[in-house]
PDB file of N, CA and C in Angstrom:
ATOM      1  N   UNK A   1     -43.256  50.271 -17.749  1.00  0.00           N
ATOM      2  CA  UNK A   1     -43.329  49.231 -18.761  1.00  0.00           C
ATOM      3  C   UNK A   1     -42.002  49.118 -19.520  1.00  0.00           C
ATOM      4  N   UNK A   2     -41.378  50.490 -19.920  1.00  0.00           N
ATOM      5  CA  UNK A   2     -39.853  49.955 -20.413  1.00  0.00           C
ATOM      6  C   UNK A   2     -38.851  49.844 -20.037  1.00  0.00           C
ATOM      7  N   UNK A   3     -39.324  49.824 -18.719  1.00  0.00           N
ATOM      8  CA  UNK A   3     -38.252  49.610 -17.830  1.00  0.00           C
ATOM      9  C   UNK A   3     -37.827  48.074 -17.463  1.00  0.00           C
ATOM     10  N   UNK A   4     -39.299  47.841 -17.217  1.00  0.00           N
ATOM     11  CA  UNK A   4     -39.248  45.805 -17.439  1.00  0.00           C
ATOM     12  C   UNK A   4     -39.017  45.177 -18.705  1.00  0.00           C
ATOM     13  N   UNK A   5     -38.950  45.683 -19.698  1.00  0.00           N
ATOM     14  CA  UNK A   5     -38.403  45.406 -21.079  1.00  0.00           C
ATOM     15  C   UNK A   5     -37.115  45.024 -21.101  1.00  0.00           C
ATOM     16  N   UNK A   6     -36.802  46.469 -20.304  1.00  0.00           N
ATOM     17  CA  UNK A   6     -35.066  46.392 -20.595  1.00  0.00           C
ATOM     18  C   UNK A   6     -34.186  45.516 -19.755  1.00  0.00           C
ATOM     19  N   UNK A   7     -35.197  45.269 -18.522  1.00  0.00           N
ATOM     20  CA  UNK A   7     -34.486  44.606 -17.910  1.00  0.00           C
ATOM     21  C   UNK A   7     -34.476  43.120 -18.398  1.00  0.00           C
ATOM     22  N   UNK A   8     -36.083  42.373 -18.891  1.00  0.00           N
ATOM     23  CA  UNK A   8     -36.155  41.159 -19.530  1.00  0.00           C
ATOM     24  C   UNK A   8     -35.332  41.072 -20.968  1.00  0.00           C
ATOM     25  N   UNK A   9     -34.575  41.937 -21.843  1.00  0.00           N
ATOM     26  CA  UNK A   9     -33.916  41.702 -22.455  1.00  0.00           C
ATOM     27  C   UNK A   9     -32.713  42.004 -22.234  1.00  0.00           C
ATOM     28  N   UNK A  10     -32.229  42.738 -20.923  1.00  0.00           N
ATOM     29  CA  UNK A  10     -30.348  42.289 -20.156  1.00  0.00           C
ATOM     30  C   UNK A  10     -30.764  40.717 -19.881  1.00  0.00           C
ATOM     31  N   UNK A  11     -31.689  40.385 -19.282  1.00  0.00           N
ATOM     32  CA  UNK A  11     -31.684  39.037 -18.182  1.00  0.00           C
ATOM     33  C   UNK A  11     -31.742  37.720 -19.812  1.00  0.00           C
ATOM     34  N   UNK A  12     -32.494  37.990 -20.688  1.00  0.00           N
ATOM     35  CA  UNK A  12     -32.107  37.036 -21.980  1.00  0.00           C
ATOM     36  C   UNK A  12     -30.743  37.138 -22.556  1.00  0.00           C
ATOM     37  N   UNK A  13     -30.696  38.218 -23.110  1.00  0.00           N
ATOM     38  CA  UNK A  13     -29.266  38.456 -23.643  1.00  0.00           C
ATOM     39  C   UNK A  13     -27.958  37.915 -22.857  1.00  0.00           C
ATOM     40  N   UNK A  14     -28.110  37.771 -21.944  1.00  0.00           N
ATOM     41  CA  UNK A  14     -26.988  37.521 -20.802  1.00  0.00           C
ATOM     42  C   UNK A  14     -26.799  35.434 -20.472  1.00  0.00           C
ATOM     43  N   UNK A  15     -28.510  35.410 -20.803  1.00  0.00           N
ATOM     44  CA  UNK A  15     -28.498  33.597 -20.662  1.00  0.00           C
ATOM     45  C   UNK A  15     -28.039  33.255 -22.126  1.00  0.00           C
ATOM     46  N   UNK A  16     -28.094  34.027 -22.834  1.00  0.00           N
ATOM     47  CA  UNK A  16     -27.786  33.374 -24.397  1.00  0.00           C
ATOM     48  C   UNK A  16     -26.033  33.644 -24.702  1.00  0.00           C
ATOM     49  N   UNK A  17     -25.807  34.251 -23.883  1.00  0.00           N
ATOM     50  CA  UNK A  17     -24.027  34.388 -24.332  1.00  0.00           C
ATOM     51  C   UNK A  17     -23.509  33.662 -22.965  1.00  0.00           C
ATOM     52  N   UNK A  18     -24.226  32.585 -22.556  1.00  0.00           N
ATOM     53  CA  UNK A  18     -23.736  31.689 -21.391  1.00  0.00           C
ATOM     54  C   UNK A  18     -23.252  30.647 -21.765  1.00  0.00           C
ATOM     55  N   UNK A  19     -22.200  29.925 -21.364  1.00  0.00           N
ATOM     56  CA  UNK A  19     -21.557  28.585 -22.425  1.00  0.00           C
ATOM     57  C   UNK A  19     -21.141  27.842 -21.336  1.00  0.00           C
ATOM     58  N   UNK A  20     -21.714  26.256 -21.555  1.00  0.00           N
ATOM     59  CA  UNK A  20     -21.676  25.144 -21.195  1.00  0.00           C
ATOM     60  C   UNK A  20     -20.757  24.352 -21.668  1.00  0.00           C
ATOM     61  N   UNK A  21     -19.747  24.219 -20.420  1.00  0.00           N
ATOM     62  CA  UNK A  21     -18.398  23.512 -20.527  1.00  0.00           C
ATOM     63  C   UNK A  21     -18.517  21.929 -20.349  1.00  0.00           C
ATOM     64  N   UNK A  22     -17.517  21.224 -20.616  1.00  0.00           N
ATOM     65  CA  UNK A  22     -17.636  19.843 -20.529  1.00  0.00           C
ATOM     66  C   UNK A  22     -16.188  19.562 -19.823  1.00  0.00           C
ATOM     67  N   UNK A  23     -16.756  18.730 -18.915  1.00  0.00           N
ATOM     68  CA  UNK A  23     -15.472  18.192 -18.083  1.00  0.00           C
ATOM     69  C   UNK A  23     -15.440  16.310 -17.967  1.00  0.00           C
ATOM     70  N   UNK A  24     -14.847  15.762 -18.387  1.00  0.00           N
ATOM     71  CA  UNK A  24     -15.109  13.972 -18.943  1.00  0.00           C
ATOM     72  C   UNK A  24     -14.318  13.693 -17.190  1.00  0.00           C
ATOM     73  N   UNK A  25     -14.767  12.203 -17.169  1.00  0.00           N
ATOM     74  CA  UNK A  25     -14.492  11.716 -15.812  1.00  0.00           C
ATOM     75  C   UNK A  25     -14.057  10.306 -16.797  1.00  0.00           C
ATOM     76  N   UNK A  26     -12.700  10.102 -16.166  1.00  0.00           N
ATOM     77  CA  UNK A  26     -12.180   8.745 -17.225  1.00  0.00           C
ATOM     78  C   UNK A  26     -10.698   8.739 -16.642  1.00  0.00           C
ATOM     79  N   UNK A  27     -10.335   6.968 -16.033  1.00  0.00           N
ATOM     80  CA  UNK A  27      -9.380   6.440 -15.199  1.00  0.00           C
ATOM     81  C   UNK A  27      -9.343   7.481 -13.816  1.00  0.00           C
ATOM     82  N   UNK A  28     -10.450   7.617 -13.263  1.00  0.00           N
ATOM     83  CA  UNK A  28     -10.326   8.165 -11.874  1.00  0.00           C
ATOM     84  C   UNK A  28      -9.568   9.637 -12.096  1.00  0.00           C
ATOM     85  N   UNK A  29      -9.806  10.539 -13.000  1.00  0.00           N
ATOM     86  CA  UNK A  29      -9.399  11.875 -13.348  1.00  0.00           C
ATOM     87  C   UNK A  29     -10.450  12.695 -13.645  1.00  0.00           C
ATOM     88  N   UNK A  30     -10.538  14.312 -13.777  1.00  0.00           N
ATOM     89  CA  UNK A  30     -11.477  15.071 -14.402  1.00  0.00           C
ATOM     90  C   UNK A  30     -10.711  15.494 -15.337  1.00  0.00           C
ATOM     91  N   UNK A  31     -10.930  15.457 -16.766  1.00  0.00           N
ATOM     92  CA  UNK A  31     -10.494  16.133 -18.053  1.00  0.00           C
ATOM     93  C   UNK A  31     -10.839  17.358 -18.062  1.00  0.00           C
ATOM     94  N   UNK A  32     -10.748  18.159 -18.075  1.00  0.00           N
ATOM     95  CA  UNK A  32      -9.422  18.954 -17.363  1.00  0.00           C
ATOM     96  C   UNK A  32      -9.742  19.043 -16.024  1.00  0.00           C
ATOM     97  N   UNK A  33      -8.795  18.953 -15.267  1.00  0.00           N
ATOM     98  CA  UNK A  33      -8.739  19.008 -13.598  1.00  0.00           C
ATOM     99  C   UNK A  33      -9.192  20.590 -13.118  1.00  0.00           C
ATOM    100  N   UNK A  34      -8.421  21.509 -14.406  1.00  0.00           N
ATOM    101  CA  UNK A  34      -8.837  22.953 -13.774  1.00  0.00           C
ATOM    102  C   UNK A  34      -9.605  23.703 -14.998  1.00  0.00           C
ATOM    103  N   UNK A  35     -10.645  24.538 -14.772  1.00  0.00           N
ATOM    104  CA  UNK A  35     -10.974  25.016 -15.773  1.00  0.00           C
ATOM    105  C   UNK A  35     -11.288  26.434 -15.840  1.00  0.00           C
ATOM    106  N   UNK A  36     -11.396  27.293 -16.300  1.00  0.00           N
ATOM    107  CA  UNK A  36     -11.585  28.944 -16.096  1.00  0.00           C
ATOM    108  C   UNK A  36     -12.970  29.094 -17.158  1.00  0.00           C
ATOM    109  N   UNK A  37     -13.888  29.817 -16.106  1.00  0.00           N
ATOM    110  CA  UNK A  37     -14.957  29.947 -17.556  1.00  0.00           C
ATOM    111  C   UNK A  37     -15.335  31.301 -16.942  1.00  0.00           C
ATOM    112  N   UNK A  38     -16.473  31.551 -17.210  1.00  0.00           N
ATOM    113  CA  UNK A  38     -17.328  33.284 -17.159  1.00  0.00           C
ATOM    114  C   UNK A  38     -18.328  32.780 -16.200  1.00  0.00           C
ATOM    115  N   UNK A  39     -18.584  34.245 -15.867  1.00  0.00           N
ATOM    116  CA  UNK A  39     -19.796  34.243 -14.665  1.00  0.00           C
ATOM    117  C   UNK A  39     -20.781  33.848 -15.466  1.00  0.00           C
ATOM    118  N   UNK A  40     -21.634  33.018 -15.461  1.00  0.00           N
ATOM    119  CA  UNK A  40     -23.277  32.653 -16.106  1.00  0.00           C
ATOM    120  C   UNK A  40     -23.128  31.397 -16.721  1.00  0.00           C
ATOM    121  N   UNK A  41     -21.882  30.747 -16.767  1.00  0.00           N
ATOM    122  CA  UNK A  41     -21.357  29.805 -17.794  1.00  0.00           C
ATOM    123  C   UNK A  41     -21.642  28.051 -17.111  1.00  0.00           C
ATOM    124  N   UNK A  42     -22.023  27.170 -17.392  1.00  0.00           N
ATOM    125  CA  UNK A  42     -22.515  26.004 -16.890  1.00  0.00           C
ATOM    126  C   UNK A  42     -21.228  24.744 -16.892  1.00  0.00           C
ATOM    127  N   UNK A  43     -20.855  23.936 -16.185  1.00  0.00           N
ATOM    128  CA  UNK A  43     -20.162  23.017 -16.159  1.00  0.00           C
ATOM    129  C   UNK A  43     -20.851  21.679 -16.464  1.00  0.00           C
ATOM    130  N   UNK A  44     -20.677  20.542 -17.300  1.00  0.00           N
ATOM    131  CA  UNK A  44     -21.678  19.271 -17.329  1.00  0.00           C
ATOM    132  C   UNK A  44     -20.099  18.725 -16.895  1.00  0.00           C
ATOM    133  N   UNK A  45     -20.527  17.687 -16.413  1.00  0.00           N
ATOM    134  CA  UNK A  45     -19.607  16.746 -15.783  1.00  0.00           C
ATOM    135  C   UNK A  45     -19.834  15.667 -16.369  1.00  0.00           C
ATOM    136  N   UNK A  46     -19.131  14.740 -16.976  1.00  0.00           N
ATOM    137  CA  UNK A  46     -19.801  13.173 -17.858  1.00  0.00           C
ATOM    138  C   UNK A  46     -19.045  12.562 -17.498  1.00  0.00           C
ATOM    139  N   UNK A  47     -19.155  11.247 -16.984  1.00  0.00           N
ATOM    140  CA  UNK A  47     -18.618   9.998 -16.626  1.00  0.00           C
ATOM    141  C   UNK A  47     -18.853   8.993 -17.271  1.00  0.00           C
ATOM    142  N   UNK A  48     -17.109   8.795 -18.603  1.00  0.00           N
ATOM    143  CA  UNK A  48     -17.478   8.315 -19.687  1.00  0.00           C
ATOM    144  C   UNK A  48     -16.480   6.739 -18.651  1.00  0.00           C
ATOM    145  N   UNK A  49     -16.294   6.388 -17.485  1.00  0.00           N
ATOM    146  CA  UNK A  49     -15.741   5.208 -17.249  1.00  0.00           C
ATOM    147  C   UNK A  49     -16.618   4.038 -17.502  1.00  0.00           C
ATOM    148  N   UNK A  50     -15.960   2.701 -17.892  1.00  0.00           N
ATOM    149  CA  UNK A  50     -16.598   1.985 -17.854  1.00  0.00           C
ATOM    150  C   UNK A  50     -17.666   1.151 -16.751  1.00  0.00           C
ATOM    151  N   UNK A  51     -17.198   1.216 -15.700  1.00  0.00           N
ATOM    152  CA  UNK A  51     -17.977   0.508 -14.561  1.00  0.00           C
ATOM    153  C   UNK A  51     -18.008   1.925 -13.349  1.00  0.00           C
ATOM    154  N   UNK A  52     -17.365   2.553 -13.266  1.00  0.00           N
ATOM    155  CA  UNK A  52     -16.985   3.403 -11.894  1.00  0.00           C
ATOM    156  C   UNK A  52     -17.940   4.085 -11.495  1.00  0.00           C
ATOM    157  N   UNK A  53     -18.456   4.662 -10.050  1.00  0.00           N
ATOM    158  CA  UNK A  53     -19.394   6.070 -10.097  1.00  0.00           C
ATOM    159  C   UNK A  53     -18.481   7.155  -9.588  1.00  0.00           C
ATOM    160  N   UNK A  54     -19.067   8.483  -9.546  1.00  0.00           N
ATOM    161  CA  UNK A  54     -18.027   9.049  -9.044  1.00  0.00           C
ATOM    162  C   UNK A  54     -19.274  10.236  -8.984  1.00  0.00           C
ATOM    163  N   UNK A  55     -18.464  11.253  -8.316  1.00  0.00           N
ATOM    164  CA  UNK A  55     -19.885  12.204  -7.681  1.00  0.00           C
ATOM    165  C   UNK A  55     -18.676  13.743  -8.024  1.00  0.00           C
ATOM    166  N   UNK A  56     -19.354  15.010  -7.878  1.00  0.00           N
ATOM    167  CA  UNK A  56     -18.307  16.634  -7.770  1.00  0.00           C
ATOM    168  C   UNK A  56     -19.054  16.994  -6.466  1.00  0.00           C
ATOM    169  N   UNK A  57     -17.797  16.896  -5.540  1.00  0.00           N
ATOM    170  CA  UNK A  57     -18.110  17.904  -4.563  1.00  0.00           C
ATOM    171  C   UNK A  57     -17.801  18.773  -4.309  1.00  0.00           C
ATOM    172  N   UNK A  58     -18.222  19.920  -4.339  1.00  0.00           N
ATOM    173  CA  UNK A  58     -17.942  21.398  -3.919  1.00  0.00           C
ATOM    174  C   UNK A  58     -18.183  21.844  -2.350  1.00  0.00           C
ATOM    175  N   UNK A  59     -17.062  21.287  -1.441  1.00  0.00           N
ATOM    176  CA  UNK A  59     -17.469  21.411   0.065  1.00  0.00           C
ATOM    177  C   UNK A  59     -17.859  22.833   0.595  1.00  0.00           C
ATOM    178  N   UNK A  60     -17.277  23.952   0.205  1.00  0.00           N
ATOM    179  CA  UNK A  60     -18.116  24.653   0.155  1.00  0.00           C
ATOM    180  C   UNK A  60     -18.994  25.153  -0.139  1.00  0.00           C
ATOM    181  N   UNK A  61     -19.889  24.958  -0.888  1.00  0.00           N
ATOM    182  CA  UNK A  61     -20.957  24.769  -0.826  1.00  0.00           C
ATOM    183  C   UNK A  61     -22.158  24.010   0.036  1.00  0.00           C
ATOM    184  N   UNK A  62     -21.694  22.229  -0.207  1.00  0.00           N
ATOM    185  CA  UNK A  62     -22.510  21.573   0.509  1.00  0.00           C
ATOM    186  C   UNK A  62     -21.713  20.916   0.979  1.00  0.00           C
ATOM    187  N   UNK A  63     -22.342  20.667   2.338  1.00  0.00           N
ATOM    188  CA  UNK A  63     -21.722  20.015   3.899  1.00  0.00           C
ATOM    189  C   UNK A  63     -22.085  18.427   3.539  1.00  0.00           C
ATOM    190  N   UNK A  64     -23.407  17.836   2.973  1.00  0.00           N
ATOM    191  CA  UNK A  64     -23.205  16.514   2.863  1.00  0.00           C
ATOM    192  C   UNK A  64     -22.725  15.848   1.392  1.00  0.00           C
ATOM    193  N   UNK A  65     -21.533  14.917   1.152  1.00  0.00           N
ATOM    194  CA  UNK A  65     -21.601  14.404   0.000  1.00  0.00           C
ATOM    195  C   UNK A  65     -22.829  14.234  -1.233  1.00  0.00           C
ATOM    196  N   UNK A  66     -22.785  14.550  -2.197  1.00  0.00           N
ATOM    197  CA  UNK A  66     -23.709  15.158  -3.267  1.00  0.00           C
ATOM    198  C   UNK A  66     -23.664  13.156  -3.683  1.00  0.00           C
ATOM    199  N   UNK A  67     -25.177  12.525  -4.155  1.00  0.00           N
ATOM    200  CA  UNK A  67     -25.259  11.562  -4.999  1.00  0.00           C
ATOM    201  C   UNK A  67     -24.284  11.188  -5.961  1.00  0.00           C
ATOM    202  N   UNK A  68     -24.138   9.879  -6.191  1.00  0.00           N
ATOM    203  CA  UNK A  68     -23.098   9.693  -7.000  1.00  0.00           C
ATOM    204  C   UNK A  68     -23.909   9.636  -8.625  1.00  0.00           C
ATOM    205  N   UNK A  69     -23.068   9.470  -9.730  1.00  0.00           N
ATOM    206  CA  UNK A  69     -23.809   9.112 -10.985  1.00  0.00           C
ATOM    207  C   UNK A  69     -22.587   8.077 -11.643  1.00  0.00           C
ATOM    208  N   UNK A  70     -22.997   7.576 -12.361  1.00  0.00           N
ATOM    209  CA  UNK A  70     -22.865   6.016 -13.057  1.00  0.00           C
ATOM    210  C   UNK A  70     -22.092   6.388 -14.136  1.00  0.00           C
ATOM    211  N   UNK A  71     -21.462   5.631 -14.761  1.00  0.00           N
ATOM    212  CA  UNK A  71     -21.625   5.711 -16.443  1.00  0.00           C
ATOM    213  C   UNK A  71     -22.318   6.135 -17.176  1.00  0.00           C
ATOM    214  N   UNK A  72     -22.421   6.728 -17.675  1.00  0.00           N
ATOM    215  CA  UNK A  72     -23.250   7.830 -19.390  1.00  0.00           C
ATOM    216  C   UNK A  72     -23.503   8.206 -18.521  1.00  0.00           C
ATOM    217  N   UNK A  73     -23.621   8.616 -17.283  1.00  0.00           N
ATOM    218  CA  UNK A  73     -24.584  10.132 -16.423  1.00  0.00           C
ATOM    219  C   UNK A  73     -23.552  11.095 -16.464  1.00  0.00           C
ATOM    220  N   UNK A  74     -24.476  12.251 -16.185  1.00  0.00           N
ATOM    221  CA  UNK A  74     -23.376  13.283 -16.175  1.00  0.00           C
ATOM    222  C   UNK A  74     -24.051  14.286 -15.193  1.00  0.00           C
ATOM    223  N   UNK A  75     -23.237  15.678 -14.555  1.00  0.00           N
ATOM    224  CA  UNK A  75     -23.888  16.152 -13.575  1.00  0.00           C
ATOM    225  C   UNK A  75     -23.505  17.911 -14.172  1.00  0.00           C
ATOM    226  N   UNK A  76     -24.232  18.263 -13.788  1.00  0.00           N
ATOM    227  CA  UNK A  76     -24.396  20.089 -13.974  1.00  0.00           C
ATOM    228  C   UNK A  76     -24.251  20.874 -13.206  1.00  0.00           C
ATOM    229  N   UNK A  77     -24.046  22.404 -12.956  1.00  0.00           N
ATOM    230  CA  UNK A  77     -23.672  23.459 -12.374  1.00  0.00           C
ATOM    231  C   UNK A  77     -23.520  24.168 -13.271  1.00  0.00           C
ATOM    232  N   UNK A  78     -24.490  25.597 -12.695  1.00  0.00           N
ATOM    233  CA  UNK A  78     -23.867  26.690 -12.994  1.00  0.00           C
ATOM    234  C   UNK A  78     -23.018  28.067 -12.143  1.00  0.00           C
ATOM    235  N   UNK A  79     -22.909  28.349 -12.747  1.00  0.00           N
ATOM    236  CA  UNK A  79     -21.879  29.268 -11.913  1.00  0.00           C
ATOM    237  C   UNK A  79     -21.934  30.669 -12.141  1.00  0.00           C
ATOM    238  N   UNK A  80     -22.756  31.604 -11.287  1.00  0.00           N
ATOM    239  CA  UNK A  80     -23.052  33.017 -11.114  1.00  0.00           C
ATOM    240  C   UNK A  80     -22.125  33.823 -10.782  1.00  0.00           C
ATOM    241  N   UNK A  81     -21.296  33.161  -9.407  1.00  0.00           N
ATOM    242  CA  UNK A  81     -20.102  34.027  -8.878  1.00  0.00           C
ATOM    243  C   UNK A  81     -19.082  33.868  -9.463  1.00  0.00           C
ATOM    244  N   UNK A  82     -17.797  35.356  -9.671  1.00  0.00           N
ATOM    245  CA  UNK A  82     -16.984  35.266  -9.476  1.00  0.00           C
ATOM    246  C   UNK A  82     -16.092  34.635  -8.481  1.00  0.00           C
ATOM    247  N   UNK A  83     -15.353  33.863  -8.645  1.00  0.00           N
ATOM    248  CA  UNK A  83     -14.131  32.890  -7.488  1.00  0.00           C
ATOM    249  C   UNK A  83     -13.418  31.701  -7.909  1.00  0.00           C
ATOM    250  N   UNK A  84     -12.671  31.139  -6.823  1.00  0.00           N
ATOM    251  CA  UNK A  84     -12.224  29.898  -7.006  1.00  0.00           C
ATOM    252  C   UNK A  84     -12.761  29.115  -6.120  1.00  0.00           C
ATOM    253  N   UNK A  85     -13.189  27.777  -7.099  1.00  0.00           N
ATOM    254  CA  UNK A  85     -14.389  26.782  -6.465  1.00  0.00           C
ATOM    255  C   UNK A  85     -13.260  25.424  -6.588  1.00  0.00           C
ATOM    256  N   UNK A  86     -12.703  25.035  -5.490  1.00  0.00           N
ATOM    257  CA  UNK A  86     -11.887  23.539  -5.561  1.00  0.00           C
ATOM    258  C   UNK A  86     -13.280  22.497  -5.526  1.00  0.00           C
ATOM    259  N   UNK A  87     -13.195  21.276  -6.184  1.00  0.00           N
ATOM    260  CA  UNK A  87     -13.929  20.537  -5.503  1.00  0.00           C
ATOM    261  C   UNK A  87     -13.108  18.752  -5.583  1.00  0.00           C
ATOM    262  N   UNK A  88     -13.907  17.472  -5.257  1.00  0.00           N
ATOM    263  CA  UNK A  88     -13.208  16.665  -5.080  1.00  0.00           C
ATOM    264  C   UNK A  88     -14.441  15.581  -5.549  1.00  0.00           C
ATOM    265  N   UNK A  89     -13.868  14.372  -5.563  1.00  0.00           N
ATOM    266  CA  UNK A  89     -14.750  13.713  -5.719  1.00  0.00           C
ATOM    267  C   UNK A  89     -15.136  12.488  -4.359  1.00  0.00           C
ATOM    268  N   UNK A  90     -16.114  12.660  -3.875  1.00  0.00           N
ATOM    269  CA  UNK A  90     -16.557  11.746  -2.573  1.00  0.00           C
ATOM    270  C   UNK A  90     -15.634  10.165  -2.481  1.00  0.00           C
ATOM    271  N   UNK A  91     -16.321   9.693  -3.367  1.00  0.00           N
ATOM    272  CA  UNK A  91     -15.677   8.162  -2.966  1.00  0.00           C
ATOM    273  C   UNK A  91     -14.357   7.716  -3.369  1.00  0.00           C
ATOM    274  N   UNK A  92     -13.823   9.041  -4.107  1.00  0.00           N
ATOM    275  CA  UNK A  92     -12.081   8.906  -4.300  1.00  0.00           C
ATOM    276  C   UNK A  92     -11.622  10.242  -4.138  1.00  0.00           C
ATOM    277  N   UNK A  93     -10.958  10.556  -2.933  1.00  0.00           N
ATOM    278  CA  UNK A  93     -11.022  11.428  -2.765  1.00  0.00           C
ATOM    279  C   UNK A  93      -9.755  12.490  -3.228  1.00  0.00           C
ATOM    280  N   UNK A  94      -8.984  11.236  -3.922  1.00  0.00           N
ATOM    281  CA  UNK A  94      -7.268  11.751  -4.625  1.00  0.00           C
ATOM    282  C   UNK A  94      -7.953  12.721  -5.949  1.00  0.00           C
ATOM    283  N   UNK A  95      -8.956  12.163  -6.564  1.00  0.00           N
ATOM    284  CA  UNK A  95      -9.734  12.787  -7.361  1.00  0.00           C
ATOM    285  C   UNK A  95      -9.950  14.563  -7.422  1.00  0.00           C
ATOM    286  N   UNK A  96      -9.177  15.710  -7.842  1.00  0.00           N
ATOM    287  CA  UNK A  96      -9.446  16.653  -7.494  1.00  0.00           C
ATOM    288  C   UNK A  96     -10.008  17.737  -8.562  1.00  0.00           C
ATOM    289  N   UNK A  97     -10.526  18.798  -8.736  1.00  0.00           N
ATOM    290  CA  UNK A  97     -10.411  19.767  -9.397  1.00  0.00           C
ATOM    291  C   UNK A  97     -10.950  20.968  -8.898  1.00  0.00           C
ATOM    292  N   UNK A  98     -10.480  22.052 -10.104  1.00  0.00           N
ATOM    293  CA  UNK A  98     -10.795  23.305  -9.917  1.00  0.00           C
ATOM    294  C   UNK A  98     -11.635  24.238 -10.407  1.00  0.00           C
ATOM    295  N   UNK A  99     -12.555  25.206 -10.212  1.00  0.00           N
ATOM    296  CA  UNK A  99     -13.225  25.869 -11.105  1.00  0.00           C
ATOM    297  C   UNK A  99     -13.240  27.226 -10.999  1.00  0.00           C
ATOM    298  N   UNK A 100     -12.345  28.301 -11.701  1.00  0.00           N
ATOM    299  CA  UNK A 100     -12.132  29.544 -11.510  1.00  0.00           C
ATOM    300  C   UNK A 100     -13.119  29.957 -12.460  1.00  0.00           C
ATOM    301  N   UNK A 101     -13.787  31.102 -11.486  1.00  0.00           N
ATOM    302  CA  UNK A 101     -15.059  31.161 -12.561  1.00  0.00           C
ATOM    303  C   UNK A 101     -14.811  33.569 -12.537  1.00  0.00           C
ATOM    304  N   UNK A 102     -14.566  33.569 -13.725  1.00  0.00           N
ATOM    305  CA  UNK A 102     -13.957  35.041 -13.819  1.00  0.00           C
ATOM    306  C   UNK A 102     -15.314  36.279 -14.591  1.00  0.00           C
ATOM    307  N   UNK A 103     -15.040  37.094 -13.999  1.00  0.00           N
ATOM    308  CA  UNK A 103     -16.244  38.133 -14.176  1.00  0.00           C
ATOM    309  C   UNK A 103     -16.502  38.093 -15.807  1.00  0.00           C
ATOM    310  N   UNK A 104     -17.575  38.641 -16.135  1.00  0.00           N
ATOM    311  CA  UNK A 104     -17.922  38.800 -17.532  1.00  0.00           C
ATOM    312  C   UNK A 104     -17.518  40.022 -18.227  1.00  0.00           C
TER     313      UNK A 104
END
């Protein structure tokens, strides 16, 4: 029994010191292109353009282009592993960024 305690309060304690980054999508760019965060830490992606869609692909990860989102949408990830995650954006593909994601 206190053994599952301790472990359900590492596994809380650990989601509550997790921080959700913001990356803006505006004139066919990601604000900031590269970003460094912590293992557990979440990326939102917002696409503040006026008309454009634009999608984050992380090819390694996934083999087929990920849905696009619109204006005021925005898209999420989190990020468990340590590494470097390039990704791009599908329908422009000059569109690039980075996500170094560093141990806790």
């Amino acid at each position: 029994m206190r053994v599952w305690m301790i472990i359900s309060l590492l596994l809380i304690s650990s989601s509550v010191f997790a921080t959700e980054h913001v990356v803006e999508i505006f004139k066919k760019k990601y604000i900031p292109a590269e970003i460094t965060i912590k293992q557990g830490d979440s990326i939102t992606w917002k696409n503040i353009e006026k008309r454009q869609y634009h999608n984050v692909w992380f090819k390694q990860f996934d083999k087929e282009e990920p849905d696009y989102f619109f204006p005021d949408e925005s898209y999420q990830r989190s990020f468990d592993e340590a590494g470097d995650f390039p990704y791009e954006c599908g329908p422009h593909p000059r569109m690039k960024g980075r996500v170094t994601v560093i141990k806790k």
